[in-house]
Structures are given as C-alpha cells and as structure tokens.
Protein backbone atom coordinates (compact mmCIF):
# COMPACT_ATOMS: atom_id res chain seq x y z
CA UNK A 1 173.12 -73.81 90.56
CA UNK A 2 176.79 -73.87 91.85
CA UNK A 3 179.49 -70.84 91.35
CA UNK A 4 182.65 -70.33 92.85
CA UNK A 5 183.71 -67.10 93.78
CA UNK A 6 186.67 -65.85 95.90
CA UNK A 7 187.73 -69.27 96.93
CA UNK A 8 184.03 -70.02 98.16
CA UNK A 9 181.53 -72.90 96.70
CA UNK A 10 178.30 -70.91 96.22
CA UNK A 11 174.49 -72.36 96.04
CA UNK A 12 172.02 -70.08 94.60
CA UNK A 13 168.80 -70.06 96.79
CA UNK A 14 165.45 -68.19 96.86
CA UNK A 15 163.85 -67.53 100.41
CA UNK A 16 166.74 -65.71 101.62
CA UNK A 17 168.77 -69.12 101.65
CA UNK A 18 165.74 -71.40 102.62
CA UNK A 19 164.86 -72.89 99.72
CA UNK A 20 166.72 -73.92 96.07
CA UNK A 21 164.96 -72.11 93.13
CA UNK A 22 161.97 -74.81 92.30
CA UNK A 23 158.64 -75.34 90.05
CA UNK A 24 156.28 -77.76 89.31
CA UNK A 25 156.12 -79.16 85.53
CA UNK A 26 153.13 -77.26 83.91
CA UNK A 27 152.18 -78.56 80.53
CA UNK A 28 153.39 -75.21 78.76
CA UNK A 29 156.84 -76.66 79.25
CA UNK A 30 158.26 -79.02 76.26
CA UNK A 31 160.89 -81.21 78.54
CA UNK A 32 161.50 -81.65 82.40
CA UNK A 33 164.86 -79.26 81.36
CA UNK A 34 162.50 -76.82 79.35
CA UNK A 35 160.37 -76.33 83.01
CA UNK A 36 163.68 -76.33 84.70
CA UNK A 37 164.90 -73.68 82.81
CA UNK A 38 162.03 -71.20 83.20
CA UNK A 39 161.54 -71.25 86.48
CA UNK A 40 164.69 -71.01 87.91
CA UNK A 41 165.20 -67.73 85.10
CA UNK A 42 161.65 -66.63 86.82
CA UNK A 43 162.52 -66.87 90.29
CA UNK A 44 166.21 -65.94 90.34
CA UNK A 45 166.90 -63.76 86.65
CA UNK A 46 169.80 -65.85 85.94
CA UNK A 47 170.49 -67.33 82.68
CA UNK A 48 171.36 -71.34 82.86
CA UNK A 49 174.49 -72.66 81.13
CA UNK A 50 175.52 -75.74 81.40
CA UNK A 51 173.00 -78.38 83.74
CA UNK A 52 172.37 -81.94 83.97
CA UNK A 53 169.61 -83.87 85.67
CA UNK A 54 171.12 -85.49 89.03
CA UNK A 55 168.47 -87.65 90.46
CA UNK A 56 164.92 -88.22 91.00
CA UNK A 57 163.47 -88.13 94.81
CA UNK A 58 160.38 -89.73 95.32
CA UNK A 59 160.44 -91.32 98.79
CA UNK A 60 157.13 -91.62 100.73
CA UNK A 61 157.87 -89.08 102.84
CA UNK A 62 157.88 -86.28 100.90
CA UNK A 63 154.20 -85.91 101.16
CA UNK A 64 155.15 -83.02 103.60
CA UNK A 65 155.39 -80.89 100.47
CA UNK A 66 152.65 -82.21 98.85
CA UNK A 67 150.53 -81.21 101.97
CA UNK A 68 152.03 -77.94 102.04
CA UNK A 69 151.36 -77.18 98.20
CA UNK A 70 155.08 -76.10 97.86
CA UNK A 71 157.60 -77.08 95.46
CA UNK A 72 160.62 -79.18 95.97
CA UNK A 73 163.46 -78.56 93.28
CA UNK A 74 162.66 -78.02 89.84
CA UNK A 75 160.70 -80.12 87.94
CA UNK A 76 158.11 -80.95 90.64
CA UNK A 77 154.84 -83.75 89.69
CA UNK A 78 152.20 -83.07 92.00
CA UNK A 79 149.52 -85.53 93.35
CA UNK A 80 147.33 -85.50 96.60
CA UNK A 81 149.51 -88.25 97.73
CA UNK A 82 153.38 -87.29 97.09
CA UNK A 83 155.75 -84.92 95.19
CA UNK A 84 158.55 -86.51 93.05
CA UNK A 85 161.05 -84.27 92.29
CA UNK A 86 163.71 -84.69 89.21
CA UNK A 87 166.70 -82.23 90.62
CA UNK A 88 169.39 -80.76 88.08
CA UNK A 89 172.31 -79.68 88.81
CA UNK A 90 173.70 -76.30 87.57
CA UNK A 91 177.43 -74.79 86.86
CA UNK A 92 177.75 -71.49 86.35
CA UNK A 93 179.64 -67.84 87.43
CA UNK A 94 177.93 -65.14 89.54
CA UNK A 95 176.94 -62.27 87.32
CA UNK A 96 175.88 -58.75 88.47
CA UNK A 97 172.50 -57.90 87.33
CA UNK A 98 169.35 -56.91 88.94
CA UNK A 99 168.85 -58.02 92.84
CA UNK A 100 165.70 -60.03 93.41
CA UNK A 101 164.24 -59.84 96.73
CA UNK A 102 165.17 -63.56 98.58
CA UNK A 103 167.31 -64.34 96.13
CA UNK A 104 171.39 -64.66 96.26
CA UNK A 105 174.33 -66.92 96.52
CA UNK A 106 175.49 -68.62 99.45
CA UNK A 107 178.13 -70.42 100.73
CA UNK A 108 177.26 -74.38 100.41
CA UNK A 109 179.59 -75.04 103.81
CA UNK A 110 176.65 -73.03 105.57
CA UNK A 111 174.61 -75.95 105.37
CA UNK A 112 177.13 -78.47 105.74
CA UNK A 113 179.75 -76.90 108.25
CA UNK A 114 181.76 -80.02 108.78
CA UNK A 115 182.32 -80.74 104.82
CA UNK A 116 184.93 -78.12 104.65
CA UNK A 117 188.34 -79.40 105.79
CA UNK A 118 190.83 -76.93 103.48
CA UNK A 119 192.37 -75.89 106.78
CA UNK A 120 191.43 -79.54 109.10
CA UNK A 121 188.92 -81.35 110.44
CA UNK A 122 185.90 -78.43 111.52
CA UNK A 123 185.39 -78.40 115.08
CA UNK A 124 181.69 -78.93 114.20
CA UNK A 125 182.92 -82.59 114.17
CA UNK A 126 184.87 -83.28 117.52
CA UNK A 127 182.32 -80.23 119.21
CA UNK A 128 178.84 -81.98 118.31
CA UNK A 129 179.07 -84.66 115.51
CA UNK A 130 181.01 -87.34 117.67
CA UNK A 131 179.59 -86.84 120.54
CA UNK A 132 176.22 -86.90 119.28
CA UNK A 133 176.76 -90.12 116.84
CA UNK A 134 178.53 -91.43 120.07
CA UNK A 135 175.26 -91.14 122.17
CA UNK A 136 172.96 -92.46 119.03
CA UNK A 137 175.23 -95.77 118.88
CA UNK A 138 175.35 -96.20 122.69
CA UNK A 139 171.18 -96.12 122.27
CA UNK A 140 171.57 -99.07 119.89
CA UNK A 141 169.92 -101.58 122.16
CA UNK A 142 172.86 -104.03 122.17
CA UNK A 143 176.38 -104.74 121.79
CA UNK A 144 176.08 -105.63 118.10
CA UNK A 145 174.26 -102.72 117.03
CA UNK A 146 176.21 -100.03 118.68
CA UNK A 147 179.06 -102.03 117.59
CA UNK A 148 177.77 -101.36 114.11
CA UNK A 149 176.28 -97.81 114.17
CA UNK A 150 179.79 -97.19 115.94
CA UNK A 151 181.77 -98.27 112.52
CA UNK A 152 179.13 -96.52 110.28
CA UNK A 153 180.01 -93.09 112.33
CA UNK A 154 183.71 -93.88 111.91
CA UNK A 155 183.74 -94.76 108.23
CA UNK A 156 181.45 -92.05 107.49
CA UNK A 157 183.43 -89.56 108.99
CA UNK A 158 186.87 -90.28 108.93
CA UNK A 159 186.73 -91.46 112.71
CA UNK A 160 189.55 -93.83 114.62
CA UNK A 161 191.73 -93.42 111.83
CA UNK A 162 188.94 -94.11 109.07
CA UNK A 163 189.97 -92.60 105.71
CA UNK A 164 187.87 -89.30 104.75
CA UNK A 165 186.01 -89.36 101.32
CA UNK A 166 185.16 -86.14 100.25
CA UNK A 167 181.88 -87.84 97.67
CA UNK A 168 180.70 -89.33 101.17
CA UNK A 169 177.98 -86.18 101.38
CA UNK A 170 175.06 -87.28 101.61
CA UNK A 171 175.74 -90.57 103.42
CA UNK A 172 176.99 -87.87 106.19
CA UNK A 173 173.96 -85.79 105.68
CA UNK A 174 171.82 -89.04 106.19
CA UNK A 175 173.57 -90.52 109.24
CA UNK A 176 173.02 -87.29 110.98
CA UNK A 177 169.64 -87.27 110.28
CA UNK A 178 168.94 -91.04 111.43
CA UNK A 179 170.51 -89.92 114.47
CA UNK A 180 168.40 -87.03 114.55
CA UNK A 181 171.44 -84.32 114.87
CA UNK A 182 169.93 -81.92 112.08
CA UNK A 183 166.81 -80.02 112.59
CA UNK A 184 165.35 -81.86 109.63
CA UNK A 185 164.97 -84.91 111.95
CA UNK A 186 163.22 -82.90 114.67
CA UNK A 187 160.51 -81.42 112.11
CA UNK A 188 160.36 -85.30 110.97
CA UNK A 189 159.70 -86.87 114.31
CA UNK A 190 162.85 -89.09 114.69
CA UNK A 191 162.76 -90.42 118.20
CA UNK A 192 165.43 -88.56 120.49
CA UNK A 193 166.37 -86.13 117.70
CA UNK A 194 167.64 -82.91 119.05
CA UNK A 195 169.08 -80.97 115.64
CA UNK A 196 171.96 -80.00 117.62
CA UNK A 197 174.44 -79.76 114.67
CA UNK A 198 175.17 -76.59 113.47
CA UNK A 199 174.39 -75.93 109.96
CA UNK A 200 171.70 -74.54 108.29
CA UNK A 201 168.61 -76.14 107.31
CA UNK A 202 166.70 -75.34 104.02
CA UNK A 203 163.11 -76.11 102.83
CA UNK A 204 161.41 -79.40 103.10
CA UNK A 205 163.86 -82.25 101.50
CA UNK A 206 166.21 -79.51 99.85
CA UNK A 207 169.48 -80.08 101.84
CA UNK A 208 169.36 -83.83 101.09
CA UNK A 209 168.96 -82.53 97.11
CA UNK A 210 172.03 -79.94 97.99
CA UNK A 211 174.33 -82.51 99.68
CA UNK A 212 173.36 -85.33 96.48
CA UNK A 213 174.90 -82.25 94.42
CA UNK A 214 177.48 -81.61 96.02
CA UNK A 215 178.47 -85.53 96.20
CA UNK A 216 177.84 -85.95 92.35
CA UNK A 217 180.56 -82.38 91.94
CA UNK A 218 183.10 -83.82 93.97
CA UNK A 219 183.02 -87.07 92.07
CA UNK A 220 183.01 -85.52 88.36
CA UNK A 221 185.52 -82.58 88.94
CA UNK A 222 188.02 -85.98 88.76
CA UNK A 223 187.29 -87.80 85.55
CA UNK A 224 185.47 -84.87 83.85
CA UNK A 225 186.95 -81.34 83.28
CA UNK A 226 183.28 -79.63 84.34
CA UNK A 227 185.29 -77.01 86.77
CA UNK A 228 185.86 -74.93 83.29
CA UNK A 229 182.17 -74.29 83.64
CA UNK A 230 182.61 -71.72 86.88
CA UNK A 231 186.31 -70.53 85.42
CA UNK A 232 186.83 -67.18 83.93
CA UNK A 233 188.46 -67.11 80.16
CA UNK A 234 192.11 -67.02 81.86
CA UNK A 235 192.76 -67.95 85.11
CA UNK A 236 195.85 -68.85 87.06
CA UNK A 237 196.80 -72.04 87.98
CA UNK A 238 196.50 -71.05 91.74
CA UNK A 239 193.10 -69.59 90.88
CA UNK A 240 192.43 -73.44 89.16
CA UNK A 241 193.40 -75.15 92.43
CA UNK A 242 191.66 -72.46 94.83
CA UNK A 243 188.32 -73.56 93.12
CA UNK A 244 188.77 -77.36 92.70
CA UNK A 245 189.83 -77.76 96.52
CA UNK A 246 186.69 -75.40 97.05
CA UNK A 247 184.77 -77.54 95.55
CA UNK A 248 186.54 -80.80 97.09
CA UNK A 249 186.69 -79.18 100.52
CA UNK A 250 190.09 -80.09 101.34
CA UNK A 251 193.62 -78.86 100.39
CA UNK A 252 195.60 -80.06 97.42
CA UNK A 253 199.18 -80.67 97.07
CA UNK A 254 200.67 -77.32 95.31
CA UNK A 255 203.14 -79.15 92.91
CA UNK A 256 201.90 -82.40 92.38
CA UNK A 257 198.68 -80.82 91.31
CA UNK A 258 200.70 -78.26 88.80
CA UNK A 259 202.45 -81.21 86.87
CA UNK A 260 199.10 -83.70 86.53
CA UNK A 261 197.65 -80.71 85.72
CA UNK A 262 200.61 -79.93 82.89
CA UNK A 263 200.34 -83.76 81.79
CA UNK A 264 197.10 -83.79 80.80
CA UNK A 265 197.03 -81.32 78.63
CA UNK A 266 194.07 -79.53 79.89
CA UNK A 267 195.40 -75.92 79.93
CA UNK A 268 197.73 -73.67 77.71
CA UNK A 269 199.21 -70.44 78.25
CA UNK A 270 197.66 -67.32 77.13
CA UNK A 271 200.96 -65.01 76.77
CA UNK A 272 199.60 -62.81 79.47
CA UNK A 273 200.34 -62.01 82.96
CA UNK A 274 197.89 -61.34 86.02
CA UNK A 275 197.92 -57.83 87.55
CA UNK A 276 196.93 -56.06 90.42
CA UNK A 277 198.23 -58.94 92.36
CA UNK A 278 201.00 -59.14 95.05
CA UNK A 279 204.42 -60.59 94.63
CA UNK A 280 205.51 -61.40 91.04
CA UNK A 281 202.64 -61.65 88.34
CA UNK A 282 201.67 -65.18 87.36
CA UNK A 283 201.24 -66.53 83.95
CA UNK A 284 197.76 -66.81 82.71
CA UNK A 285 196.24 -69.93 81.13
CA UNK A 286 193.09 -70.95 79.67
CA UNK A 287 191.30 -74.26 78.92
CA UNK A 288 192.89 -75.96 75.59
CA UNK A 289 190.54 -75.61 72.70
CA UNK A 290 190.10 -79.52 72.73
CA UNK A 291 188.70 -79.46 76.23
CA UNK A 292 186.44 -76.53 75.44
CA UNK A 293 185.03 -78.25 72.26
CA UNK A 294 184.85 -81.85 73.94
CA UNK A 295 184.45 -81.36 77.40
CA UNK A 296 180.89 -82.79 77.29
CA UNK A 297 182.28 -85.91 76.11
CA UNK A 298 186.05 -86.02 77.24
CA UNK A 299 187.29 -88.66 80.13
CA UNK A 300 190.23 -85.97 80.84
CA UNK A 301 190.02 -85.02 84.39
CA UNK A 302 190.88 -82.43 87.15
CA UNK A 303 192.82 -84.58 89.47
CA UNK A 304 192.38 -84.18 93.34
CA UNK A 305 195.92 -84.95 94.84
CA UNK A 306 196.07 -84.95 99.02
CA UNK A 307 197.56 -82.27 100.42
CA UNK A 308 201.02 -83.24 102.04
C-alpha cells in the first residue's frame, strides 16, 4: 500500500516497519485478491481501494520463510519446500482511524536512501555505494569481469556520466545485494558481504517486493493517470507535481510540467482557491470527469519532464 503525504512516498508496514502487511491463502478466501484484501484490513484496519497484482516471487531461496513459518506478502502458498508469494500493489491516502500496535506508514526512501534525488544525487551513493561496488568489481577475478561489473555499477547508477533511470529499482536493489552491500546479503551468506549501505532492511524477501513496487509506480505514473488514486478531490497543481516527483524521486521542470499537464486534458478547474497558504492563493483543480470514469482503461499519462 503506497500514500503520499506532505511531499513524502509512504509504505504501509506491520512490525513497526519490518515487514509489509502479509497472509497466506486459506481456502475461506474466493480469489488471491479476496485473501489479499482481508488480511491486509486484519492486520492494518485500512480499507483497500484501488490494487493490482504486481508479480509473483517464487525463487528457490525463499525457503527461509517457509522454514520460519512466516508470511511473505499477501497471498502466500505454503509447502515444506518453498513459499511463492503473488504481491499486489496498493494506492491509496492515509486516513486517521484507530492506531494498531506495529502498524503505520513510512517513508519508502528509508529503505532505499539513495532512490531519492529531488534535491541531487544522496550522499549514500558517493559515501558507500561507489566505493563499495568499486571494491566488488575490483574482486572480479580478471580484467574482463571487473571491466563488466564496473559498467553494470555505472549504468545502474548513473555513474561516469551514465544516464539515471528512475524504474531502475530493483536492478539497484539487486546489484547491491550481489555485492553484498545490504544486510539482506549478510543474513544470505554472500561471500564478502558486509551490509554496509545504509537503508533499512525489512522481513525476509520484502524489500526486493517493495523496490519491484516502487519500479512498476515510477513506470505507470507516465502512461497511466494512477497518481489520482493518492490525490485529494482538489488539489493544486504544485500539490500534483510535489507528489509525482515524490513518487519519481527526482525534481520536475515547474513549467514544462504545467503545460503537458494543461495539454492533456487531465485536470479542470474547480472555481475555488486554496487557503491558509502563503503568498497569493492558487487555483484549485480536480481530475476531469473522463479520467475519473476511464482511468482504469485510459493511455493518458502524468508526464515526468527533467528538471532544468
């Protein structure tokens, strides 16, 4: 479940930001969404709007969780021999209501610290990533493979004057584990992993899951208008921007953004102003009634223009 609230992308989690609200698929249940549903309702008391299923994990080695007799994320098949876990992913708005013990909203750039370049590159990436991958390529074991894991490290992360993709998550997430800079590698046994890179780690496989839906996000918010999903009714067009480079983790260019955003027709004024705000009161907007009614099955799109 994603939210974004005061500028921030949010994750709800269970185990005090350990874990992402899971369940395994008891017969009771009449779809994978059905299960889905109720447990995350169970664990966290908040309602599901709009979800979709995001991908199916089932690699060998998440017979850790099977051993343990723990959940991954929702939808969980159990055997003796491995857990295979269909993950959803969830838009939504945080809504007051009753606090459940372990259970609350946290920023998704906890967990993936060098993701979030609104204001530059981190210094999580010049302070540990580079000279960590640096190290991991130099242990290649010849000129060709350091050679390689050298341009991997580069393309993955904008290096020697390698573009940066924002939908480049998990491929990030996974290089740093193969070079055993997250934690996740230590608990797994990679060979010289020291989990040196700050960030926080959650349960079992559920970063991976986290950084595959936060990949699939920053690739739909720009053929598919999904961001109306964690807007308010009206919104300004700052407040529109504010979330989608929240979501993209970079900064967008303030005008160019405005008039694609004016040529596709996605929004229309609502006659009303915002208040308690400083400076002179912007004009509020909401999503077109088109969009609303067809944003399931729309190819309109939230476009992510670089900053400049």
């Amino acid at each position: 479940m994603v939210a974004v609230t005061d500028g921030q992308p949010r994750v709800l989690t269970t185990r005090d930001g350990g874990a992402l609200p899971s369940g395994p698929f008891q017969m009771m249940h009449r779809s994978l969404q059905a299960g889905l549903r109720a447990w995350v309702e169970a664990q966290t008391h908040h309602p599901l709007g709009y979800v979709e299923q995001l991908y199916t994990f089932a690699d060998r080695d998440r017979t850790e969780a099977a051993e343990s007799g723990d959940a991954g994320a929702a939808g969980d098949a159990f055997t003796q021999a491995a857990v295979i876990s269909i993950s959803y992913l969830g838009l939504t708005r945080e809504a007051d209501g009753d606090r459940i013990d372990q259970v609350g909203w946290h920023d998704w750039y906890r967990y993936f610290p060098w993701e979030d370049r609104r204001t530059g590159e981190p210094a999580v990436v010049a302070d540990s990533i580079v000279p960590g991958l640096n190290a991991w390529a130099a242990r290649g074991g010849g000129r060709a493979t350091t050679e390689r894991r050298t341009s991997r490290a580069a393309l993955a992360f904008g290096l020697d004057g390698q573009p940066w993709n924002e939908e480049g998550v998990l491929q990030r997430y996974e290089l740093l584990f193969e070079a055993g800079l997250v934690p996740e590698a230590v608990r797994r046994g990679v060979p010289h992993a020291t989990g040196k890179v700050p960030g926080d780690c959650l349960l079992h496989d559920h970063r991976r899951i986290l950084a595959t839906g936060v990949a699939r996000l920053r690739a739909k918010i720009k053929y598919r208008p999904v961001v109306f999903e964690l807007m308010p009714p009206e919104f300004t067009l700052l407040h529109l921007q504010q979330t989608v480079e929240a979501l993209a983790g970079r900064a967008l260019h303030k005008q160019n953004f405005r008039r694609l955003i004016e040529q596709q027709d996605l929004v229309e004024e609502t006659g009303h102003l915002a208040v308690g705000t400083a400076g002179r009161p912007a004009k509020l907007f909401r999503f077109r009634g088109n969009v609303v009614m067809e944003r399931v099955v729309t190819a309109s799109k939230l476009p992510l223009t670089r900053g400049g």
